[in-house]
Protein backbone atom coordinates (compact mmCIF):
# COMPACT_ATOMS: atom_id res chain seq x y z
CA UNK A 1 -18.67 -4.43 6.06
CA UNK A 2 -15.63 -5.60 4.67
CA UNK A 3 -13.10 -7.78 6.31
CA UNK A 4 -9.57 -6.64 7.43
CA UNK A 5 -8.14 -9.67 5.00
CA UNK A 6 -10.35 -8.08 2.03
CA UNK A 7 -8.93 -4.58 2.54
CA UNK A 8 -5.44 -6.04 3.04
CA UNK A 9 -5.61 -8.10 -0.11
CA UNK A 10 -6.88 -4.80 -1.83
CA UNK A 11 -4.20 -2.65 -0.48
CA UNK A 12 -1.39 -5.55 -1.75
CA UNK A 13 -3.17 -5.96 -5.26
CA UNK A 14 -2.96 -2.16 -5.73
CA UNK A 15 0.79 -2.46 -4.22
CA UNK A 16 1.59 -4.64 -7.17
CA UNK A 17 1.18 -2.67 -9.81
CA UNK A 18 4.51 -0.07 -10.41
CA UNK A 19 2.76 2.82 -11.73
CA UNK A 20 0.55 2.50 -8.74
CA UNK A 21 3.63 2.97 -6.68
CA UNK A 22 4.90 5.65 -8.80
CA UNK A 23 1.75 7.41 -7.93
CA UNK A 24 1.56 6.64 -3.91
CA UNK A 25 5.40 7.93 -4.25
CA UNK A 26 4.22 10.94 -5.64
CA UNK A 27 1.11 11.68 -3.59
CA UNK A 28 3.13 10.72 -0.25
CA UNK A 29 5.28 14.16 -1.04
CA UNK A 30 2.03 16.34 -1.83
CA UNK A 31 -1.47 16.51 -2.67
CA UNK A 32 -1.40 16.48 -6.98
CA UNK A 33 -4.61 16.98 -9.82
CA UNK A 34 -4.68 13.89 -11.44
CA UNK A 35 -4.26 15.75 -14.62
CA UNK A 36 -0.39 16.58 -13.12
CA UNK A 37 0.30 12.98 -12.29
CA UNK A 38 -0.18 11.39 -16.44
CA UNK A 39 2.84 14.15 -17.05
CA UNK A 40 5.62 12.54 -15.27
CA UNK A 41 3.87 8.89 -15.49
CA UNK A 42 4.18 9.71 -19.20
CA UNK A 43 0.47 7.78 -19.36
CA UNK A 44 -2.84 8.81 -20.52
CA UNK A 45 -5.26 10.47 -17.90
CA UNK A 46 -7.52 7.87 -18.73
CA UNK A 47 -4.74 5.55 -17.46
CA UNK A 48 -4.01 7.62 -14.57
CA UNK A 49 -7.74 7.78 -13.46
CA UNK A 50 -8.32 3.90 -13.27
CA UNK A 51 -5.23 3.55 -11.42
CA UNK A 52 -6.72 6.22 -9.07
CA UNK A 53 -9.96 4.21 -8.77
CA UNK A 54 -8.31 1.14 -7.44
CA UNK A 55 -5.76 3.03 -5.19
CA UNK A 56 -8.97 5.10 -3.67
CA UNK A 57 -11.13 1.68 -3.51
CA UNK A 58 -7.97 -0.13 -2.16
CA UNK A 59 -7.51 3.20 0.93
CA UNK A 60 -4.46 3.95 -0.71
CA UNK A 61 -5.28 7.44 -1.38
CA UNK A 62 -7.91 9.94 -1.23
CA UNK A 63 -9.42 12.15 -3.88
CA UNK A 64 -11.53 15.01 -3.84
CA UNK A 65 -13.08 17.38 -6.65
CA UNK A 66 -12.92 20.97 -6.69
CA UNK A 67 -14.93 22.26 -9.70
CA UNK A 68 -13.28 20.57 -12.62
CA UNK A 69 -9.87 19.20 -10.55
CA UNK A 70 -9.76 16.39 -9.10
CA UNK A 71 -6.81 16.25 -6.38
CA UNK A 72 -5.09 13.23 -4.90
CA UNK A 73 -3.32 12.62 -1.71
CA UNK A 74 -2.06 9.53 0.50
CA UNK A 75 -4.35 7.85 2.66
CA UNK A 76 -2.16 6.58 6.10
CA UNK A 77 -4.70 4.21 6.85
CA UNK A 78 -4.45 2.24 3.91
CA UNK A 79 -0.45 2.26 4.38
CA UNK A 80 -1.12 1.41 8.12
CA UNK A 81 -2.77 -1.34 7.55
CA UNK A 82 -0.10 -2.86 4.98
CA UNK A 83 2.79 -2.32 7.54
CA UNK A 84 0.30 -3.86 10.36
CA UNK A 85 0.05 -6.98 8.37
CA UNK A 86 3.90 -6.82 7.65
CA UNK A 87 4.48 -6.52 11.33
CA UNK A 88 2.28 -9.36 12.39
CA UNK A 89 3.99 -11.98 9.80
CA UNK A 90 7.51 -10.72 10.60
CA UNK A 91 6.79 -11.43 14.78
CA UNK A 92 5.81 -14.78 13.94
CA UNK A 93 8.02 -15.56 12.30
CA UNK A 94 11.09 -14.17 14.64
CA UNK A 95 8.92 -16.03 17.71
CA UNK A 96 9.24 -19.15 15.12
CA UNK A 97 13.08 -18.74 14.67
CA UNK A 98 13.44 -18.18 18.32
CA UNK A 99 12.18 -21.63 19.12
CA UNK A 100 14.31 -22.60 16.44
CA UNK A 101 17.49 -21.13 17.77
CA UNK A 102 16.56 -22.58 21.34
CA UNK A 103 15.94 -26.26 20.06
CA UNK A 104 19.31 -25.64 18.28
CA UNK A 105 20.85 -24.53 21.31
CA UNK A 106 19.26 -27.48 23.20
CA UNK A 107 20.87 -30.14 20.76
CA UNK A 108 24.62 -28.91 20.96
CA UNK A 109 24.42 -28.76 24.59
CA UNK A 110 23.68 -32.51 25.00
């Protein structure tokens, strides 16, 4: 089983890339063939596929094949996971410059 760091590091690795974005942004509005996403990515579908690959391995997305279609839509999970992480760094470090503020506080006091 893989570790929550390993499928966050996945998740920010895929995040990296902008045409990966430029996909989640157009998956997160509707479901799309991954034949319609090389057209306004103005890549190859060989391009578009591998891109695909490491947003489904990273739980970016999900895909699924009808026939001869393969279709693509946003996996909340993997974007829940992302913001989770966010959320735990940014409460550490507002706890951090909290104490901060206080020891501050303390100092022009005396």
């Amino acid at each position: 089983m893989k570790t929550k760091q390993y499928k966050v590091d996945r998740i920010f690795h895929a995040l990296g890339d902008p045409t990966r974005r430029a996909i989640l942004e157009i998956v997160s509005k509707r479901p799309m063939s991954s034949s319609s996403l090389a057209k306004p990515l103005k890549i190859s579908l060989a391009a578009v596929v591998q891109h695909l690959k490491l947003l489904e391995e990273s739980g970016l997305i999900r895909t699924e094949k009808l026939g001869r279609t393969r279709t693509c839509s946003i996996e909340p999970a993997g974007l829940s996971l992302a913001a989770e992480w966010i959320t735990e760094r940014r409460a550490l470090w507002e706890r951090r410059l909290d104490k901060l503020g206080d020891l501050l506080a303390e100092s022009n006091d005396e």
